[in-house]
C-alpha atoms as a PDB file:
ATOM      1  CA  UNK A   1       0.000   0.000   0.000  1.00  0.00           C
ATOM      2  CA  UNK A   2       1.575   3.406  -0.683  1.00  0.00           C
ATOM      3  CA  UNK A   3       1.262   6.482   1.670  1.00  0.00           C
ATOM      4  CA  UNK A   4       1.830   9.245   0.526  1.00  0.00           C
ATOM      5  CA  UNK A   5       2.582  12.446   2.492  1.00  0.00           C
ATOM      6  CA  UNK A   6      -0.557  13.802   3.169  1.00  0.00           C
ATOM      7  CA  UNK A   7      -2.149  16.145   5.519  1.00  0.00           C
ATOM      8  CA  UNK A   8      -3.698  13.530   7.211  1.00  0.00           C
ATOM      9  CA  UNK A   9      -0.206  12.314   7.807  1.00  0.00           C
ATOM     10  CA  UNK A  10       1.277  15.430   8.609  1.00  0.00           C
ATOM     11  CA  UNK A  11      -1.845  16.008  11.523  1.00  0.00           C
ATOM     12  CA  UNK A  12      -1.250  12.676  12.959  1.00  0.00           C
ATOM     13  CA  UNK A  13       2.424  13.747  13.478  1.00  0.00           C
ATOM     14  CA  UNK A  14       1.190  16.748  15.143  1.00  0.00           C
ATOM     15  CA  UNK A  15      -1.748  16.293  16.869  1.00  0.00           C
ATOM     16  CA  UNK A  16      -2.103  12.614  17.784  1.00  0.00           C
ATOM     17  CA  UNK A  17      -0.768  10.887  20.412  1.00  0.00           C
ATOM     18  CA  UNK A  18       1.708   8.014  19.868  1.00  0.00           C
ATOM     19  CA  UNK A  19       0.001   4.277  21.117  1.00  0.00           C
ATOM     20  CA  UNK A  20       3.527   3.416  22.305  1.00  0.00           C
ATOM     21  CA  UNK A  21       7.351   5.143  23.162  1.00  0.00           C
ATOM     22  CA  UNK A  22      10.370   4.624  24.171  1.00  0.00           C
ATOM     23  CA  UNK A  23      13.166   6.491  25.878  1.00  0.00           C
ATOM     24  CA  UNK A  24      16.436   5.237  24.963  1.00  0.00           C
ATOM     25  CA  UNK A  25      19.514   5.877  26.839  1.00  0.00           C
ATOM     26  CA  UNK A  26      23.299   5.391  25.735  1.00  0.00           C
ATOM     27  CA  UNK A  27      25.675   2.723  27.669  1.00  0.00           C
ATOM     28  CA  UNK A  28      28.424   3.435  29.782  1.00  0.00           C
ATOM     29  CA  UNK A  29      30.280   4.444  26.356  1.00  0.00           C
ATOM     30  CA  UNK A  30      27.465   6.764  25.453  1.00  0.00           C
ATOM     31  CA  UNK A  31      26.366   8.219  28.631  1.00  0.00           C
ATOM     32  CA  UNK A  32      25.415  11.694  27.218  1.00  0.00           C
ATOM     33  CA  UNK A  33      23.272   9.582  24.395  1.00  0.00           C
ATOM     34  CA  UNK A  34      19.288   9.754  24.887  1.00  0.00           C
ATOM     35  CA  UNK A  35      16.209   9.712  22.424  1.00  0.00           C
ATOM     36  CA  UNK A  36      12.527   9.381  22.430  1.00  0.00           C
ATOM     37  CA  UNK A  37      11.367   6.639  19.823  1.00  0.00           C
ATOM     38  CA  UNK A  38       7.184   7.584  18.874  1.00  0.00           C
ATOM     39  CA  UNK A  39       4.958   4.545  17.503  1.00  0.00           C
ATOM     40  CA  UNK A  40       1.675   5.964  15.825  1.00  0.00           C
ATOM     41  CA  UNK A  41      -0.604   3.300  14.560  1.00  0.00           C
ATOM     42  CA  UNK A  42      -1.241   3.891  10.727  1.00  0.00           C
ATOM     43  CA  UNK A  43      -3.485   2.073   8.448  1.00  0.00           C
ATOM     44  CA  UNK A  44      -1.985  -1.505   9.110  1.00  0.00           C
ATOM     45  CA  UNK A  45       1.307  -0.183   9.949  1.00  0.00           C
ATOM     46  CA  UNK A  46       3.198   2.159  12.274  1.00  0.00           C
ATOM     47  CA  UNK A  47       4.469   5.448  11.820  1.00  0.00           C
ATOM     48  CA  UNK A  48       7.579   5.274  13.630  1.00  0.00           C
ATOM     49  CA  UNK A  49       9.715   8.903  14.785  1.00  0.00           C
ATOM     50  CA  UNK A  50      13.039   8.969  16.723  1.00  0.00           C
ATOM     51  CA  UNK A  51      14.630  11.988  18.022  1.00  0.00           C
ATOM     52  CA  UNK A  52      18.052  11.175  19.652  1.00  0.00           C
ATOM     53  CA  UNK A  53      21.132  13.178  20.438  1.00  0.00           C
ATOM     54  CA  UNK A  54      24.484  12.689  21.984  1.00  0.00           C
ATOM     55  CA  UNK A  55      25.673  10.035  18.808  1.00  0.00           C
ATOM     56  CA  UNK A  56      28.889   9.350  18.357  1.00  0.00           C
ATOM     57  CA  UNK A  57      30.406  11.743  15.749  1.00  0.00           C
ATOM     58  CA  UNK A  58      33.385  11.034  13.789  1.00  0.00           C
ATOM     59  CA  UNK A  59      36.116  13.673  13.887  1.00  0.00           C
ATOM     60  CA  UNK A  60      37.187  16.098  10.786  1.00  0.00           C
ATOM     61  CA  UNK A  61      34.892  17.793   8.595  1.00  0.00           C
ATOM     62  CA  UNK A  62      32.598  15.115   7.746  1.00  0.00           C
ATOM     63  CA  UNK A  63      31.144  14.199  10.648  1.00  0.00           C
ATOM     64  CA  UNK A  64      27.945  12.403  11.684  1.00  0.00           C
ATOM     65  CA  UNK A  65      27.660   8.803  11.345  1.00  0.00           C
ATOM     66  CA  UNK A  66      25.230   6.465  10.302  1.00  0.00           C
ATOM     67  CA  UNK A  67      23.814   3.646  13.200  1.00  0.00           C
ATOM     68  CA  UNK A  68      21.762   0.470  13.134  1.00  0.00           C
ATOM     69  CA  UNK A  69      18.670   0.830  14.627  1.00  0.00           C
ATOM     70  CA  UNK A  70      16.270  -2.244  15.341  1.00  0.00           C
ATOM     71  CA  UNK A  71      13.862  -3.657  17.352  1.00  0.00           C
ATOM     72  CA  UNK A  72      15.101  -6.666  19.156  1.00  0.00           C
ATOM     73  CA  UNK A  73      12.907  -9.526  21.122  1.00  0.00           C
ATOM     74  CA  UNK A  74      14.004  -9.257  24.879  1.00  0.00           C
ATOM     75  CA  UNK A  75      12.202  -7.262  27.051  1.00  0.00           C
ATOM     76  CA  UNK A  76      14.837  -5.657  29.174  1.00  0.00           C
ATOM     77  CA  UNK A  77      17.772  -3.164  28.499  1.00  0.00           C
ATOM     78  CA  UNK A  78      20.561  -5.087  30.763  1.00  0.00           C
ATOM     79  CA  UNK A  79      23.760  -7.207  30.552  1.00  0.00           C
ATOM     80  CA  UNK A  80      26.452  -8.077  31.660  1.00  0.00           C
ATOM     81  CA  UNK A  81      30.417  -6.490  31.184  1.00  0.00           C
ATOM     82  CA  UNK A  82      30.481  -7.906  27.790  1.00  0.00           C
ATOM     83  CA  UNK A  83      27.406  -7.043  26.697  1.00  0.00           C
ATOM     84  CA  UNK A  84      25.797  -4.468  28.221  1.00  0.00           C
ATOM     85  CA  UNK A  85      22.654  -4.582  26.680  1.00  0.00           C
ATOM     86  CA  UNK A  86      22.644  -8.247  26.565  1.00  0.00           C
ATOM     87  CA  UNK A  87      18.954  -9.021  27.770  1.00  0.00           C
ATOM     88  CA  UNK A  88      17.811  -7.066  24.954  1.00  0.00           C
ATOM     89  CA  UNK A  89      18.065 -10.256  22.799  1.00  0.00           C
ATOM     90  CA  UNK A  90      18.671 -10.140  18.978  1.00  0.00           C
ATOM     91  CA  UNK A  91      16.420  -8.812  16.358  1.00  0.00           C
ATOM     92  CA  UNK A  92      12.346  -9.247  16.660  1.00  0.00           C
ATOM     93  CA  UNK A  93      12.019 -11.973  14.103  1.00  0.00           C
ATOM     94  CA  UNK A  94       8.770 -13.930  14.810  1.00  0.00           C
ATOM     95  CA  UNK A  95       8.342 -15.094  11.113  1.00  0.00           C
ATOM     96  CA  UNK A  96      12.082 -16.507  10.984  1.00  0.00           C
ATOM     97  CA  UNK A  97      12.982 -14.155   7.886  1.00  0.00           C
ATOM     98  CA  UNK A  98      16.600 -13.576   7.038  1.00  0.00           C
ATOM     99  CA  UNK A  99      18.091 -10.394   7.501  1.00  0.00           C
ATOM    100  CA  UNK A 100      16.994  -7.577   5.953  1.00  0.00           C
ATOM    101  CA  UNK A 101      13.230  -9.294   6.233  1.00  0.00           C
ATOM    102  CA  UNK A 102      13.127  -9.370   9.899  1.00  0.00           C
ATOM    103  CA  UNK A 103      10.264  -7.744  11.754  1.00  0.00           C
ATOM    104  CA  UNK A 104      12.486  -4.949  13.690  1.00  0.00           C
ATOM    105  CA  UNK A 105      14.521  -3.846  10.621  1.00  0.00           C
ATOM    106  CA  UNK A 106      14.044  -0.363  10.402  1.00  0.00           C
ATOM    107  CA  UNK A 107      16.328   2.239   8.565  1.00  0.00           C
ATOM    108  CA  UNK A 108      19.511   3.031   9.934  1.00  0.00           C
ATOM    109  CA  UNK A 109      19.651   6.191  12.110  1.00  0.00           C
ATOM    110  CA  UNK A 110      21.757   8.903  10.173  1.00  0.00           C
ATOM    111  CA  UNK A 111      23.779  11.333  12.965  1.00  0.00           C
ATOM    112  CA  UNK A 112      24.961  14.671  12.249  1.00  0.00           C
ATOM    113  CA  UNK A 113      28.064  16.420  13.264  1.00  0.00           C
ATOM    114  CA  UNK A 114      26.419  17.420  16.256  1.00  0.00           C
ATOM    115  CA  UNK A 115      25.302  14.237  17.412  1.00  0.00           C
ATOM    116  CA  UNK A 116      21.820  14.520  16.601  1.00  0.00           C
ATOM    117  CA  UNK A 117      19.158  12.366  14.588  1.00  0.00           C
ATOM    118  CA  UNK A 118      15.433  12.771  14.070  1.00  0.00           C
ATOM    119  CA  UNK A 119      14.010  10.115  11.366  1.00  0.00           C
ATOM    120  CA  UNK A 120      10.498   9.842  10.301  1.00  0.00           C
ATOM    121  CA  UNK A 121       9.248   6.229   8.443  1.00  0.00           C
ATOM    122  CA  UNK A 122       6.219   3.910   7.756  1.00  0.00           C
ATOM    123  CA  UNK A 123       6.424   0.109   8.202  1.00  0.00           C
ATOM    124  CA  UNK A 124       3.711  -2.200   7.813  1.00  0.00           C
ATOM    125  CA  UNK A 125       6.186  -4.840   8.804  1.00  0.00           C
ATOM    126  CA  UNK A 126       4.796  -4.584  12.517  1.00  0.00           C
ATOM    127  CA  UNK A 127       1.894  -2.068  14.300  1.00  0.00           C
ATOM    128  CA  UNK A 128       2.696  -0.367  17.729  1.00  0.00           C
ATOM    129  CA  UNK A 129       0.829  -3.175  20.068  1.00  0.00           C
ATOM    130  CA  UNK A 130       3.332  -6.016  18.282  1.00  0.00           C
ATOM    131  CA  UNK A 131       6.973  -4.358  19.725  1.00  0.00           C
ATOM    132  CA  UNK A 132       5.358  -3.291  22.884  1.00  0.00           C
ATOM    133  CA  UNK A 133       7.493  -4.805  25.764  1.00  0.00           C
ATOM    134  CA  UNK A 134      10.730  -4.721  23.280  1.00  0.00           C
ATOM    135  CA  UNK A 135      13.660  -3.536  23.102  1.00  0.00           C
ATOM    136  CA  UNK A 136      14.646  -0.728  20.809  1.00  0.00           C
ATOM    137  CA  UNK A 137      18.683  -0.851  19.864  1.00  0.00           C
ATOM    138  CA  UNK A 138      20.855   1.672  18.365  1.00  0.00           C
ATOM    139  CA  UNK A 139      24.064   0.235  17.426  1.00  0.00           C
ATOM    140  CA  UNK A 140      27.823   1.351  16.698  1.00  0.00           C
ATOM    141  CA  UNK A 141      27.694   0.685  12.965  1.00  0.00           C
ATOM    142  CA  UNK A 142      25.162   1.470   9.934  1.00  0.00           C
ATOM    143  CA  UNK A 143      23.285  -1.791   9.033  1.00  0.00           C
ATOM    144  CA  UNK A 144      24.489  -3.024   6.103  1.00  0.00           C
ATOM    145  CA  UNK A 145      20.788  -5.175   5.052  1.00  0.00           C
ATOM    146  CA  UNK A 146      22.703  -7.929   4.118  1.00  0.00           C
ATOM    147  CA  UNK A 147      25.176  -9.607   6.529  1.00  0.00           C
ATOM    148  CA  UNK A 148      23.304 -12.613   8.278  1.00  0.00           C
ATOM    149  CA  UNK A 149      22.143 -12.885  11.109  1.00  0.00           C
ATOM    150  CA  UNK A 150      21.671  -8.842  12.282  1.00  0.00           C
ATOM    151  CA  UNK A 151      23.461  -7.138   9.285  1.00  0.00           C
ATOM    152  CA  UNK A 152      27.192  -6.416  10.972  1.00  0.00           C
ATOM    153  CA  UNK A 153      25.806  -3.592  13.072  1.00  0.00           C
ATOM    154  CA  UNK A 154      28.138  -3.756  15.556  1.00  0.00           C
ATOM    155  CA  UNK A 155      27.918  -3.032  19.117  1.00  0.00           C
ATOM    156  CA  UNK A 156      24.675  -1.932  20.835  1.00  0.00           C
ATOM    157  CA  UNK A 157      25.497   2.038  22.176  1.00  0.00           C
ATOM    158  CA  UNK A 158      21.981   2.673  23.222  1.00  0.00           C
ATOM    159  CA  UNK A 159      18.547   0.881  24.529  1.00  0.00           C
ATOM    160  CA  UNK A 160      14.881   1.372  25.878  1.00  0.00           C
ATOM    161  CA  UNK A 161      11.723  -0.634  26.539  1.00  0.00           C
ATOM    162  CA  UNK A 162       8.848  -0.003  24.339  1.00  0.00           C
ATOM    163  CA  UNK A 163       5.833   0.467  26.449  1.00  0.00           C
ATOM    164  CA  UNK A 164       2.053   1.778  25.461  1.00  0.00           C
ATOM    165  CA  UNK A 165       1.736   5.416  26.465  1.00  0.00           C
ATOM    166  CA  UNK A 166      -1.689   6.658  28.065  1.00  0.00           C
ATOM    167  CA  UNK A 167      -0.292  10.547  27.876  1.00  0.00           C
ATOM    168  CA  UNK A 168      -1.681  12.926  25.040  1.00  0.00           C
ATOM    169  CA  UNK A 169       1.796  13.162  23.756  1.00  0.00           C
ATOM    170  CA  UNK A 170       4.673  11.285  24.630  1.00  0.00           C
ATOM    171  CA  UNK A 171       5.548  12.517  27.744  1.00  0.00           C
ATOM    172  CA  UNK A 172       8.348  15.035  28.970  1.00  0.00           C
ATOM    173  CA  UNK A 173       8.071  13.556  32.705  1.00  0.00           C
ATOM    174  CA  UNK A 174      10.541  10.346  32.174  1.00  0.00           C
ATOM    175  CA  UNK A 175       9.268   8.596  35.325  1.00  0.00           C
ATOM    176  CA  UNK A 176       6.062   7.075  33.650  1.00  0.00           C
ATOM    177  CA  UNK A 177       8.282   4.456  32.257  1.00  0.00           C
ATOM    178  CA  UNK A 178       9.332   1.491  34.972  1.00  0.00           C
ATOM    179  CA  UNK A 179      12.826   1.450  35.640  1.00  0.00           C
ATOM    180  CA  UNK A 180      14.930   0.189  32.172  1.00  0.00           C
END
């Protein structure tokens, strides 16, 4: 189904309250790194928006970066010292699909030479109430939608626990999420 940009769209980014969020914070690596990750339900699909600053930036005059960014199965954002975002499992995959078909592909992030990122995209490959309770993963290193089994994204920098949102927007106090 195509969807266009349309007002309708453009409204439902404005006006409409996301059905689920997450907060994602950076690792001990990344401490400065946070985001807010909006699911809007759309058609058969989800609208999905990510604001997130504090990304690793490469030095020189190029700058920014480009990061994985996926939804993976666990349901928690901890780990251990190798892994610290190990409980987070690997990517949401229900349907057994190889890599780049998995449900929680989504576009990788793109960073600027500030450290910023804000990314607007439509999926009908999942809707908001299927990734609540998962994880949502930025990683070290752009996807590359073809290396098997999670596309050589490299190590996870940043993590939060989708959960359904009962505020009109997503909300600026952080402390109606549980503990991450």
């Amino acid at each position: 189904m195509n969807i266009p940009l349309t007002n309708e769209t453009l409204n439902m980014m404005l006006w409409k309250k996301p059905r689920a969020g997450a907060i994602v914070r950076g690792g001990s690596a990344n401490p400065g790194l946070t985001g807010h990750i909006y699911f809007y339900p759309v058609r058969e699909g989800t609208l999905v928006i990510s604001e997130v600053k504090g990304l690793p930036v490469k030095s020189g005059s190029c700058g920014g970066g480009f990061f994985g960014f996926h939804i993976h199965e666990g349901e928690r954002c901890t780990g251990d010292a190798s892994d610290e975002f190990k409980n987070a499992g690997s990517h949401l995959n229900p349907g057994g699909c190889d890599h780049p078909y998995h449900m929680g592909d989504m576009p990788v992030l793109l960073g600027t030479r500030d450290g910023s990122s804000w990314s607007a995209f439509y999926t009908d490959r999942f809707t908001p109430e299927e990734v609540e309770g998962h994880t949502v993963i930025i990683h070290d290193m752009p996807d590359d939608f073809r290396s098997q089994p999670s596309g050589g994204s490299g190590t996870k920098i940043a993590c939060g626990v989708i959960q359904k949102l009962n505020a009109a927007f997503f909300p600026k106090d952080e402390t109606q999420f549980s503990d991450q």
